[in-house]
N, C-alpha and C. Protein backbone atom coordinates (compact mmCIF):
# COMPACT_ATOMS: atom_id res chain seq x y z
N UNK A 1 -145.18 156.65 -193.18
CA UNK A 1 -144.87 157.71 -194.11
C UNK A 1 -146.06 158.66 -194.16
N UNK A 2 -145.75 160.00 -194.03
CA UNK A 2 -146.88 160.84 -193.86
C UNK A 2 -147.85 160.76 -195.50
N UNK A 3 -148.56 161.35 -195.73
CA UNK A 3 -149.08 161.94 -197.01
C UNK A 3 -148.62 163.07 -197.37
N UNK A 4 -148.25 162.93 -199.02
CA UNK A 4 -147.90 164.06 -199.55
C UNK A 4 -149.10 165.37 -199.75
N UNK A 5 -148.71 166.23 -199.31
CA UNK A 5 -150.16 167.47 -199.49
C UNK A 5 -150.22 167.66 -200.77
N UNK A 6 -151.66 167.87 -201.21
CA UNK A 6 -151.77 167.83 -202.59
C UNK A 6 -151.67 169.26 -203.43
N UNK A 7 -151.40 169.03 -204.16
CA UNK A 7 -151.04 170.31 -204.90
C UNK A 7 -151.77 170.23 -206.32
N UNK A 8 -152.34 171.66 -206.17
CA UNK A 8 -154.06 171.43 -207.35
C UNK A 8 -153.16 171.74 -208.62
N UNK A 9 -153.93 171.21 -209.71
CA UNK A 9 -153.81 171.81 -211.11
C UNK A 9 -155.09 172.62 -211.69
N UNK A 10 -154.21 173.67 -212.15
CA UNK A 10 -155.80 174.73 -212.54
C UNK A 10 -155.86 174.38 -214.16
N UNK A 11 -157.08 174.17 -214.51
CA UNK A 11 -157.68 173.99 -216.01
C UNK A 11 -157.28 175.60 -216.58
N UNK A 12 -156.78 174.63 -218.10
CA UNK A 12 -156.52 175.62 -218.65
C UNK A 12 -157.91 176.38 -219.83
N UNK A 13 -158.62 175.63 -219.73
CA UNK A 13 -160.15 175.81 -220.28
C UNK A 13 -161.12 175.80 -219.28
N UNK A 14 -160.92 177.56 -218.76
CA UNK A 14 -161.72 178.02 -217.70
C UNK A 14 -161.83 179.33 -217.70
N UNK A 15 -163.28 179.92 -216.88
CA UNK A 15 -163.59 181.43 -217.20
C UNK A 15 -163.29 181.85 -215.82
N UNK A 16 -162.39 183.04 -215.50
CA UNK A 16 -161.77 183.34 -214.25
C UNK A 16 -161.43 182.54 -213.26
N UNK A 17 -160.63 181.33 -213.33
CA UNK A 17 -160.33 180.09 -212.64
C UNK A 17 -161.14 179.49 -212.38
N UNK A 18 -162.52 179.09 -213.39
CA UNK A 18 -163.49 178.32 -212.79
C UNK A 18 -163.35 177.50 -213.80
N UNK A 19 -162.80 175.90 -213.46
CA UNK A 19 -162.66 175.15 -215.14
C UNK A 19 -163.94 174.86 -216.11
N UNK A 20 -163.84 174.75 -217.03
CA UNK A 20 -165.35 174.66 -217.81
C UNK A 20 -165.54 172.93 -217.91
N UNK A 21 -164.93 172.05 -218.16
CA UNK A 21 -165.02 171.34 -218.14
C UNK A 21 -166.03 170.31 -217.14
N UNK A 22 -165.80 170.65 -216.15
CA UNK A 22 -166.42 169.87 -214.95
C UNK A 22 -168.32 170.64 -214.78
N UNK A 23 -167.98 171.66 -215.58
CA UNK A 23 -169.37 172.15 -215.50
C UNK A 23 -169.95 171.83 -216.72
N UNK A 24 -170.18 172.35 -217.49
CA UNK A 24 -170.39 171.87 -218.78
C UNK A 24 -170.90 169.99 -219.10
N UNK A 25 -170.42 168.96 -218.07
CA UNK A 25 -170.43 167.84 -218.44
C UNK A 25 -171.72 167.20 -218.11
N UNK A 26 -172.61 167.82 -217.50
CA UNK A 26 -173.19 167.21 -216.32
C UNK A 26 -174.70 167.33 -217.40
N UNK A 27 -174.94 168.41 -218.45
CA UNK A 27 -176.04 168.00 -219.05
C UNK A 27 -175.95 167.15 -220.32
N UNK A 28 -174.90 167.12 -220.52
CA UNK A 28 -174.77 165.46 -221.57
C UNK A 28 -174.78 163.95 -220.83
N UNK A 29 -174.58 164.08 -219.71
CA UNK A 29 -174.48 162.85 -218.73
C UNK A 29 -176.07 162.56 -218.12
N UNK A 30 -176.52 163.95 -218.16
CA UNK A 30 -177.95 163.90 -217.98
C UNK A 30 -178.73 163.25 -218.93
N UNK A 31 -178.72 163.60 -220.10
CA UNK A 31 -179.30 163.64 -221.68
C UNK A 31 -179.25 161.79 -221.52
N UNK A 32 -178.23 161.63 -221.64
CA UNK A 32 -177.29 160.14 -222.25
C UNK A 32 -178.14 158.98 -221.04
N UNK A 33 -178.08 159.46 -219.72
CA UNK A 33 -178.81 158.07 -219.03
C UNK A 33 -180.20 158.34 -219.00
N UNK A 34 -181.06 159.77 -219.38
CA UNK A 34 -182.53 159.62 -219.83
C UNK A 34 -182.87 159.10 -220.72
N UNK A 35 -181.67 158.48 -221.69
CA UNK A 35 -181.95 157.93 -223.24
C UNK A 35 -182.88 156.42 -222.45
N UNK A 36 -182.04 156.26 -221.59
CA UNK A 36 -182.35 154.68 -220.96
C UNK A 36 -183.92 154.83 -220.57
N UNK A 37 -184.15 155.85 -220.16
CA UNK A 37 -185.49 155.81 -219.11
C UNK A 37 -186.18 156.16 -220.39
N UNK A 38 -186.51 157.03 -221.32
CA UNK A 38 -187.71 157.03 -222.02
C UNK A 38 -187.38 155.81 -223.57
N UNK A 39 -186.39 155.06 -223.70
CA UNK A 39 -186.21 154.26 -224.10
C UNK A 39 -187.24 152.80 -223.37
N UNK A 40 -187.16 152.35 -222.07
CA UNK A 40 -187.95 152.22 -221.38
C UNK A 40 -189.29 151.98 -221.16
N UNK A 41 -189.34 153.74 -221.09
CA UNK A 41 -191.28 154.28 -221.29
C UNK A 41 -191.62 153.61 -222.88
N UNK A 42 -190.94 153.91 -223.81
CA UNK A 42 -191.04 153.14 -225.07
C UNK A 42 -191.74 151.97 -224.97
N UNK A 43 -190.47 150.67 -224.62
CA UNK A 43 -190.82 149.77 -224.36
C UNK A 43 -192.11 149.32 -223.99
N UNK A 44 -192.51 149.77 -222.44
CA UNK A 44 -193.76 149.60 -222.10
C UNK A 44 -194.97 150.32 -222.48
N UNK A 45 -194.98 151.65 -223.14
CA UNK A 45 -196.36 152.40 -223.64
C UNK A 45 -196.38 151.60 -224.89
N UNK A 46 -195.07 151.56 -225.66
CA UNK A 46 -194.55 151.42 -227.52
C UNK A 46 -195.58 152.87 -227.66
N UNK A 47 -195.30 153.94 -227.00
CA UNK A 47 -195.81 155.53 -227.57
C UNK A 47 -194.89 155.96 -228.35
N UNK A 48 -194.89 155.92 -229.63
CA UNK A 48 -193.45 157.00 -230.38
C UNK A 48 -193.17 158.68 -229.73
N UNK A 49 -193.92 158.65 -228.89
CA UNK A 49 -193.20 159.89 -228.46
C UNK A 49 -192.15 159.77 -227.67
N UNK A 50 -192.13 158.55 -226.84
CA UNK A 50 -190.96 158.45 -226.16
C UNK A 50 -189.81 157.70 -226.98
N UNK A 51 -190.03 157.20 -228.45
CA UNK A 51 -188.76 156.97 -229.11
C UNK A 51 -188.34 158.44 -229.77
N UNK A 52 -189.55 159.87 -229.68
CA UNK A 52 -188.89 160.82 -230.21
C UNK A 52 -187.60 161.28 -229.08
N UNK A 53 -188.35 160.90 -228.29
CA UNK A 53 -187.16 161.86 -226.51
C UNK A 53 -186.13 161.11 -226.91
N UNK A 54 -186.17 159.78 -226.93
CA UNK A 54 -184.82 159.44 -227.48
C UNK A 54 -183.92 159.62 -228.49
N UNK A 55 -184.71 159.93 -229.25
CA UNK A 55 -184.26 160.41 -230.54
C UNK A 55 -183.23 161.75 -229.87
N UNK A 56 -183.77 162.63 -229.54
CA UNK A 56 -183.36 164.26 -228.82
C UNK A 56 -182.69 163.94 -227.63
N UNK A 57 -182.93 163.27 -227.23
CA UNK A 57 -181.72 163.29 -225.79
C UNK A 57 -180.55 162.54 -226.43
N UNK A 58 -180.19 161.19 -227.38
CA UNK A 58 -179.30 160.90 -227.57
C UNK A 58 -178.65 161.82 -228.51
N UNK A 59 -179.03 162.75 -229.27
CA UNK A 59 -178.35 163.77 -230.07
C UNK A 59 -177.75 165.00 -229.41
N UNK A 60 -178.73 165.54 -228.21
CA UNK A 60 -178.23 166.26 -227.76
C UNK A 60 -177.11 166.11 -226.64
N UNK A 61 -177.11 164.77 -225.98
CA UNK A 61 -176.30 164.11 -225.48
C UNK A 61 -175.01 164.09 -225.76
N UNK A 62 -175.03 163.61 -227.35
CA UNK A 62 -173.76 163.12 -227.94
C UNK A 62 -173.12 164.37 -228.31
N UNK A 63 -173.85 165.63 -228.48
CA UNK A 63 -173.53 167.20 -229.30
C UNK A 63 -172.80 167.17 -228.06
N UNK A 64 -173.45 167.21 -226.71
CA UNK A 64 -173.14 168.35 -226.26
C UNK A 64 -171.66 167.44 -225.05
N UNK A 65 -171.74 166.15 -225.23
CA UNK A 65 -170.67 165.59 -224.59
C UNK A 65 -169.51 165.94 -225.79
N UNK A 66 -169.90 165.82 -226.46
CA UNK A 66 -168.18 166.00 -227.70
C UNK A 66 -167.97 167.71 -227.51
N UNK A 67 -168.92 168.43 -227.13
CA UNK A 67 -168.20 169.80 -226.83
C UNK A 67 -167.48 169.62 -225.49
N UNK A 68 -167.86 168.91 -224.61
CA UNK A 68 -167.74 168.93 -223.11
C UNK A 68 -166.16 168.39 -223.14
N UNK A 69 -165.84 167.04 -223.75
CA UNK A 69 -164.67 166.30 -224.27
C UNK A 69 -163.87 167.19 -225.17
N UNK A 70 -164.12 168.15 -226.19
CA UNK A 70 -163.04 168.86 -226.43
C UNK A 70 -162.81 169.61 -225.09
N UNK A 71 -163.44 170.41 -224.41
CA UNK A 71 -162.55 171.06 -223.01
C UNK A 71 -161.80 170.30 -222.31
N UNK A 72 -161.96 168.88 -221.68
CA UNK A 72 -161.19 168.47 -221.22
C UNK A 72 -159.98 168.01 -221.90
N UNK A 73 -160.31 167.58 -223.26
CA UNK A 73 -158.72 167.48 -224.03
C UNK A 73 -157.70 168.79 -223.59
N UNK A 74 -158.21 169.88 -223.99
CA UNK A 74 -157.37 171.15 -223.62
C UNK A 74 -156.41 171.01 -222.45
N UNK A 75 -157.35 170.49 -220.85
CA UNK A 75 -156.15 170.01 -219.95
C UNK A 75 -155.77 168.87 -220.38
N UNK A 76 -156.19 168.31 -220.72
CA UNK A 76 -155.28 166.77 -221.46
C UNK A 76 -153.80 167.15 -221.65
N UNK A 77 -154.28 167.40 -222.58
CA UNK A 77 -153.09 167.94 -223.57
C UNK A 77 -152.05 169.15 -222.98
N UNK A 78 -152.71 170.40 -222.29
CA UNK A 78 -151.90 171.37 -221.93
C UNK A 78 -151.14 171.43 -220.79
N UNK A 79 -151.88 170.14 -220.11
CA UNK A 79 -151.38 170.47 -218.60
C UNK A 79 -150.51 169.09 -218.30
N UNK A 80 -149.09 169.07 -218.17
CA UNK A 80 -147.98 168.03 -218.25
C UNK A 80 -148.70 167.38 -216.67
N UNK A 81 -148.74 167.87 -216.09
CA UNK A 81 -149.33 166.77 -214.59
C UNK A 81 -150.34 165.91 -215.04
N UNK A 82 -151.23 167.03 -216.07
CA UNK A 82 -152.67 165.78 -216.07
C UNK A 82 -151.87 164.70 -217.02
N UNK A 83 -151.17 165.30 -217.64
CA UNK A 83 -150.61 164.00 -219.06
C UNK A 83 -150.10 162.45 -218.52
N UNK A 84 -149.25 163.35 -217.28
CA UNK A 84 -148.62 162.22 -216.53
C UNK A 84 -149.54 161.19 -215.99
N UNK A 85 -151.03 161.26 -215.38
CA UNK A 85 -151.64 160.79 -214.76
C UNK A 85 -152.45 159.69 -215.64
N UNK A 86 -152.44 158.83 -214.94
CA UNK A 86 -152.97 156.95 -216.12
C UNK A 86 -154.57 157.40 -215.89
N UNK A 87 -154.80 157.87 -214.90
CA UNK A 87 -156.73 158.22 -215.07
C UNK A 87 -157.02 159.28 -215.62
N UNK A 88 -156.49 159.87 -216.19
CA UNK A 88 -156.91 160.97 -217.10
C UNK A 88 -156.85 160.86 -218.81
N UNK A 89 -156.14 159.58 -218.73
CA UNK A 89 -156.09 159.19 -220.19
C UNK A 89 -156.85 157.70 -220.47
N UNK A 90 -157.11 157.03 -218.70
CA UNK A 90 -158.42 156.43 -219.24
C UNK A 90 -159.91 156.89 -219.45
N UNK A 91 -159.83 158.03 -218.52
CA UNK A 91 -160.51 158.91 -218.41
C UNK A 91 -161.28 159.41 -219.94
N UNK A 92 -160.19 159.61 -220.88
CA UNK A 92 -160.47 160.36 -221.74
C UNK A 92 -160.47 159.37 -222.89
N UNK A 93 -159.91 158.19 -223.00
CA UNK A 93 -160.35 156.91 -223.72
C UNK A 93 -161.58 156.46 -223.61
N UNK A 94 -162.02 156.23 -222.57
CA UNK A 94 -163.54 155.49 -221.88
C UNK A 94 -164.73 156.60 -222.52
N UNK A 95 -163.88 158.20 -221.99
CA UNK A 95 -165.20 159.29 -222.45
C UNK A 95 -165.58 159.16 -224.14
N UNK A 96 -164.50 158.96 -225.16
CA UNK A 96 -164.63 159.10 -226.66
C UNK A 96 -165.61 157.88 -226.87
N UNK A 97 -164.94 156.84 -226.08
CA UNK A 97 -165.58 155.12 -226.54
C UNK A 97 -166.98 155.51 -226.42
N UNK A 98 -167.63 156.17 -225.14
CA UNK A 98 -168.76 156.24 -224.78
C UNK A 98 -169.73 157.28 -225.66
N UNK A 99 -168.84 158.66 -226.14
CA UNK A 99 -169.64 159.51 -227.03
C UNK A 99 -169.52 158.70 -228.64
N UNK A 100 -168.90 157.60 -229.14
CA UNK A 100 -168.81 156.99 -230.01
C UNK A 100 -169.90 155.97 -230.26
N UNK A 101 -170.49 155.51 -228.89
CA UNK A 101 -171.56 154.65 -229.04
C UNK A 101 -172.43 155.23 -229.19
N UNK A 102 -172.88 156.94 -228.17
CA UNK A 102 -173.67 157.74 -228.11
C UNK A 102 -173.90 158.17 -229.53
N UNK A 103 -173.09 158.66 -230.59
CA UNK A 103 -173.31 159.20 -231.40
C UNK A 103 -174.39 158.50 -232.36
N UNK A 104 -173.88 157.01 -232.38
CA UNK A 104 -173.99 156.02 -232.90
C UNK A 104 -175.49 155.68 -232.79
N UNK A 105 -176.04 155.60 -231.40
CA UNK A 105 -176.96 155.43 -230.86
C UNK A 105 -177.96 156.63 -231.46
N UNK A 106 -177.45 157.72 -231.43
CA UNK A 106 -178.80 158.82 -232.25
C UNK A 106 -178.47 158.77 -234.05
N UNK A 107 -177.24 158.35 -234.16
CA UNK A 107 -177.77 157.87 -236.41
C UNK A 107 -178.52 156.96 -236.24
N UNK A 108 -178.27 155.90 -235.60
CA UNK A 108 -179.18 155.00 -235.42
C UNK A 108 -181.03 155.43 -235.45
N UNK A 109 -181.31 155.59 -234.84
CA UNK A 109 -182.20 156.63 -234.45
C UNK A 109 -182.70 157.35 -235.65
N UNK A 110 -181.68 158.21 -235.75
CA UNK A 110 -182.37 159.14 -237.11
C UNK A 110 -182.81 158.47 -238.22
N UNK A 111 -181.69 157.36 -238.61
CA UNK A 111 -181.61 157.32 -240.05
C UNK A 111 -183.36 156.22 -240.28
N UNK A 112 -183.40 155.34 -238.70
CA UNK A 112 -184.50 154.88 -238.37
C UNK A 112 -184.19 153.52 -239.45
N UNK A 113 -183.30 152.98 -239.84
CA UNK A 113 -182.86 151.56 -240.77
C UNK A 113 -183.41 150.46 -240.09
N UNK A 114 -183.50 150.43 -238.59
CA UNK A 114 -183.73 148.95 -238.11
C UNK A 114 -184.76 149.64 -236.83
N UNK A 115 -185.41 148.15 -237.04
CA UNK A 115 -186.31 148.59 -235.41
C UNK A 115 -185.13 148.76 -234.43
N UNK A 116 -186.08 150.05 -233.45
CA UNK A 116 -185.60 150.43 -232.35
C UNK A 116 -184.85 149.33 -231.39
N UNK A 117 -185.94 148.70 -231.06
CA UNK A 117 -185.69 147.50 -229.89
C UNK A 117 -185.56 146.18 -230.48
N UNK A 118 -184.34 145.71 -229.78
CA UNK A 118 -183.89 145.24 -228.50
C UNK A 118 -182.25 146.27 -228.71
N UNK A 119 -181.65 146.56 -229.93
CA UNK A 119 -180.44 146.95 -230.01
C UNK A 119 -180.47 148.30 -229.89
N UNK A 120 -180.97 149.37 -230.04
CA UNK A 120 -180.94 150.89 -229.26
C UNK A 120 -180.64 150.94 -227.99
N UNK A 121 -181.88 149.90 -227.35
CA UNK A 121 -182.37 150.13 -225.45
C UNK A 121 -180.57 149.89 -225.11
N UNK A 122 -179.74 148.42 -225.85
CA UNK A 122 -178.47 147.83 -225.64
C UNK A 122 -177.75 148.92 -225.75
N UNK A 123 -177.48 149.48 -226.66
CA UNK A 123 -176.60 150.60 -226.98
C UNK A 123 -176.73 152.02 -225.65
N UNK A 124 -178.25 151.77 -225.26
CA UNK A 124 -178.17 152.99 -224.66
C UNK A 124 -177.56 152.40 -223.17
N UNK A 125 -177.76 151.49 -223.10
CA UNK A 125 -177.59 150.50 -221.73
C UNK A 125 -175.89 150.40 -221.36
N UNK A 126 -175.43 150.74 -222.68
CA UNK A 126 -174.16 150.66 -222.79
C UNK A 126 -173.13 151.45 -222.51
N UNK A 127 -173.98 152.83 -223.14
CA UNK A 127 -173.41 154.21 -223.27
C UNK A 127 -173.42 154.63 -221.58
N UNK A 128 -174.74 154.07 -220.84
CA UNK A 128 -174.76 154.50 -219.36
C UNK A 128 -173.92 154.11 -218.65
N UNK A 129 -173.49 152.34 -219.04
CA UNK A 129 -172.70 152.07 -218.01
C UNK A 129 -171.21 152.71 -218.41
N UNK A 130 -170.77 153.13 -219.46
CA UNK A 130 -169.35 153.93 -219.54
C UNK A 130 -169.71 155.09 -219.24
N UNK A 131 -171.02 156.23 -219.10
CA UNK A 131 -171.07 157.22 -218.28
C UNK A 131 -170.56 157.11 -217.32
N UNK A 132 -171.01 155.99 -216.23
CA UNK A 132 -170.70 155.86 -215.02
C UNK A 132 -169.45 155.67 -214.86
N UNK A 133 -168.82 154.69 -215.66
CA UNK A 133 -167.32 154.33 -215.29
C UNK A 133 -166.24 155.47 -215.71
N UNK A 134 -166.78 156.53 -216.55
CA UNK A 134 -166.10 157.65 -216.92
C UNK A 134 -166.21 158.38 -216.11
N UNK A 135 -167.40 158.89 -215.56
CA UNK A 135 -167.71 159.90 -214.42
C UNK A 135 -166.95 159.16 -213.26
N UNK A 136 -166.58 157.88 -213.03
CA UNK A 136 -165.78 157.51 -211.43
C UNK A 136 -164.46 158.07 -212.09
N UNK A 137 -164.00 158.03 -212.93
CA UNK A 137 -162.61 158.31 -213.35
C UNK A 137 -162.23 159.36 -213.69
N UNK A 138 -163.38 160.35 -213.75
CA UNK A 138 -163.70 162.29 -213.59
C UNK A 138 -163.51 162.27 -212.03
N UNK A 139 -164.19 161.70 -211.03
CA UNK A 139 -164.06 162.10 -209.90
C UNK A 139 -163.18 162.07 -209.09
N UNK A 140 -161.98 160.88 -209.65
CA UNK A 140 -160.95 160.49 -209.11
C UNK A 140 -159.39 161.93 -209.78
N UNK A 141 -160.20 162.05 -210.94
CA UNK A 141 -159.33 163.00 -211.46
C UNK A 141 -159.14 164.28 -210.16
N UNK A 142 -160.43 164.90 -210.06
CA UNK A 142 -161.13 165.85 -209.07
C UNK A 142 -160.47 165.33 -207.91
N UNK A 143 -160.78 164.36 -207.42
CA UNK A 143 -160.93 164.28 -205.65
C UNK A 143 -159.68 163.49 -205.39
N UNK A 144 -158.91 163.01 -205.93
CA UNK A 144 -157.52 162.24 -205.59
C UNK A 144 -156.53 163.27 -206.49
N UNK A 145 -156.77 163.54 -207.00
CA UNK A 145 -155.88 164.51 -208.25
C UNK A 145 -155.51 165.98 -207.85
N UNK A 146 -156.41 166.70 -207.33
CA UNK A 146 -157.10 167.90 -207.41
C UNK A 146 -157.27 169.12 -208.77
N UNK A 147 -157.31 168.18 -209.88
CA UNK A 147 -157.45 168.43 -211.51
C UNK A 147 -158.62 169.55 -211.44
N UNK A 148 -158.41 170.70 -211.33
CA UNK A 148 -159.22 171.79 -211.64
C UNK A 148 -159.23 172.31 -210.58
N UNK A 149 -158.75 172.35 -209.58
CA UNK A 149 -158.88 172.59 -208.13
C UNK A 149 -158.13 173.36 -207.80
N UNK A 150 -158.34 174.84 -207.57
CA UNK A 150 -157.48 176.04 -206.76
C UNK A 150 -157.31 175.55 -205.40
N UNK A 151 -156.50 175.17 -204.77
CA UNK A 151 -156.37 174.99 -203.12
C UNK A 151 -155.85 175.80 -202.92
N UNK A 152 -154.75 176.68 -203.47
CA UNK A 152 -154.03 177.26 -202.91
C UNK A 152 -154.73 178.52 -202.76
N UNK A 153 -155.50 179.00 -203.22
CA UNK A 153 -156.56 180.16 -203.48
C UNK A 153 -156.99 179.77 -201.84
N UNK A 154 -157.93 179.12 -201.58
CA UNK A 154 -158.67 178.76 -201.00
C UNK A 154 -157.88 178.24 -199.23
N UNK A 155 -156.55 177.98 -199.42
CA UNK A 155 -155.92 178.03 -198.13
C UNK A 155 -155.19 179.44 -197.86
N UNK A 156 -155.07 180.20 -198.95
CA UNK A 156 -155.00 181.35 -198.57
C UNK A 156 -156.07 182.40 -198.16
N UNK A 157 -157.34 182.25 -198.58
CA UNK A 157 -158.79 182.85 -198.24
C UNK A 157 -158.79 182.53 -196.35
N UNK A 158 -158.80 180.69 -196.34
CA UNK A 158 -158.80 180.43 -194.78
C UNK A 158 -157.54 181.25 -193.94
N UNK A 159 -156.39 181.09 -194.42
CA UNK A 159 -155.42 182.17 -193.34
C UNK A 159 -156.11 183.43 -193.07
N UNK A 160 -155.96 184.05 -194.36
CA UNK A 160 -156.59 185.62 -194.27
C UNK A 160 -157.89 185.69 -193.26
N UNK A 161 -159.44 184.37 -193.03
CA UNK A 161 -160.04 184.82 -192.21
C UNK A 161 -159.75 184.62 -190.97
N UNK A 162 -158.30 183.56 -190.64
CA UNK A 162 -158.32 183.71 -189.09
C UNK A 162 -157.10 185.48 -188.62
């Protein structure tokens, strides 16, 4: 049986067909697994400056992934192909679970109630590994899906240059 050719879905939370979502995500994903590394430096200096970075990367982390997660709800929700699809709604289960720990992880932090370590470094240890398992289930959205993906733009660009 041949393969079916894929046929893209364009985000409906995007600036001139460029989806925002997939851009936008990449400095909360950043933020969220540096929590781990100067969490870390912590550990081994015990310098409070590196429980302040944590302090600021897990806040800005968690801010700026719950903006990132409302855009992708938008195709969630607007676009009946993505609805249909089981990785886009684990996708988007796994992402809340993970900005839920994240959030969690900088009150923690702020409110400063319990020593840092051993249960922060856990939490942050935690939040990384559902980064990761969220981001495989972003990419599968992307690269098996073609969820944000103009092809048809783009096989029409290739005709036009031959």
């Amino acid at each position: 049986m041949a393969d079916q050719p894929i046929r893209s879905i364009k985000s409906r939370a995007g600036i001139a067909g460029h989806p925002l979502h997939p851009t936008v995500v990449h400095f909360p994903i950043a933020c969220l697994l540096l929590v781990v590394i100067s969490d870390a430096a912590f550990l081994y200096t015990d310098d409070p400056f590196w429980a302040r970075c944590s302090l600021w990367l897990a806040g800005i982390g968690a801010l700026a992934g719950w903006l990132a997660s409302t855009l992708g709800l938008v195709d969630l929700i607007s676009l009946k192909r993505v609805r249909y699809l089981i990785q886009g709604w684990c996708h988007a289960i796994l992402a809340v679970m993970m900005l839920s720990l994240a959030s969690l992880n900088w009150l923690w932090r702020y409110l400063d109630t319990f020593p840092l370590l051993p249960w922060a470094m856990a939490l942050s240890l935690l939040t990384a590994a559902l980064v990761g398992l969220t981001g495989v289930l972003g990419g599968m959205l992307v690269y098996d899906h073609a969820v944000g993906v103009d092809i048809e733009d783009k096989i029409r660009a290739a005709i036009d240059d031959d």
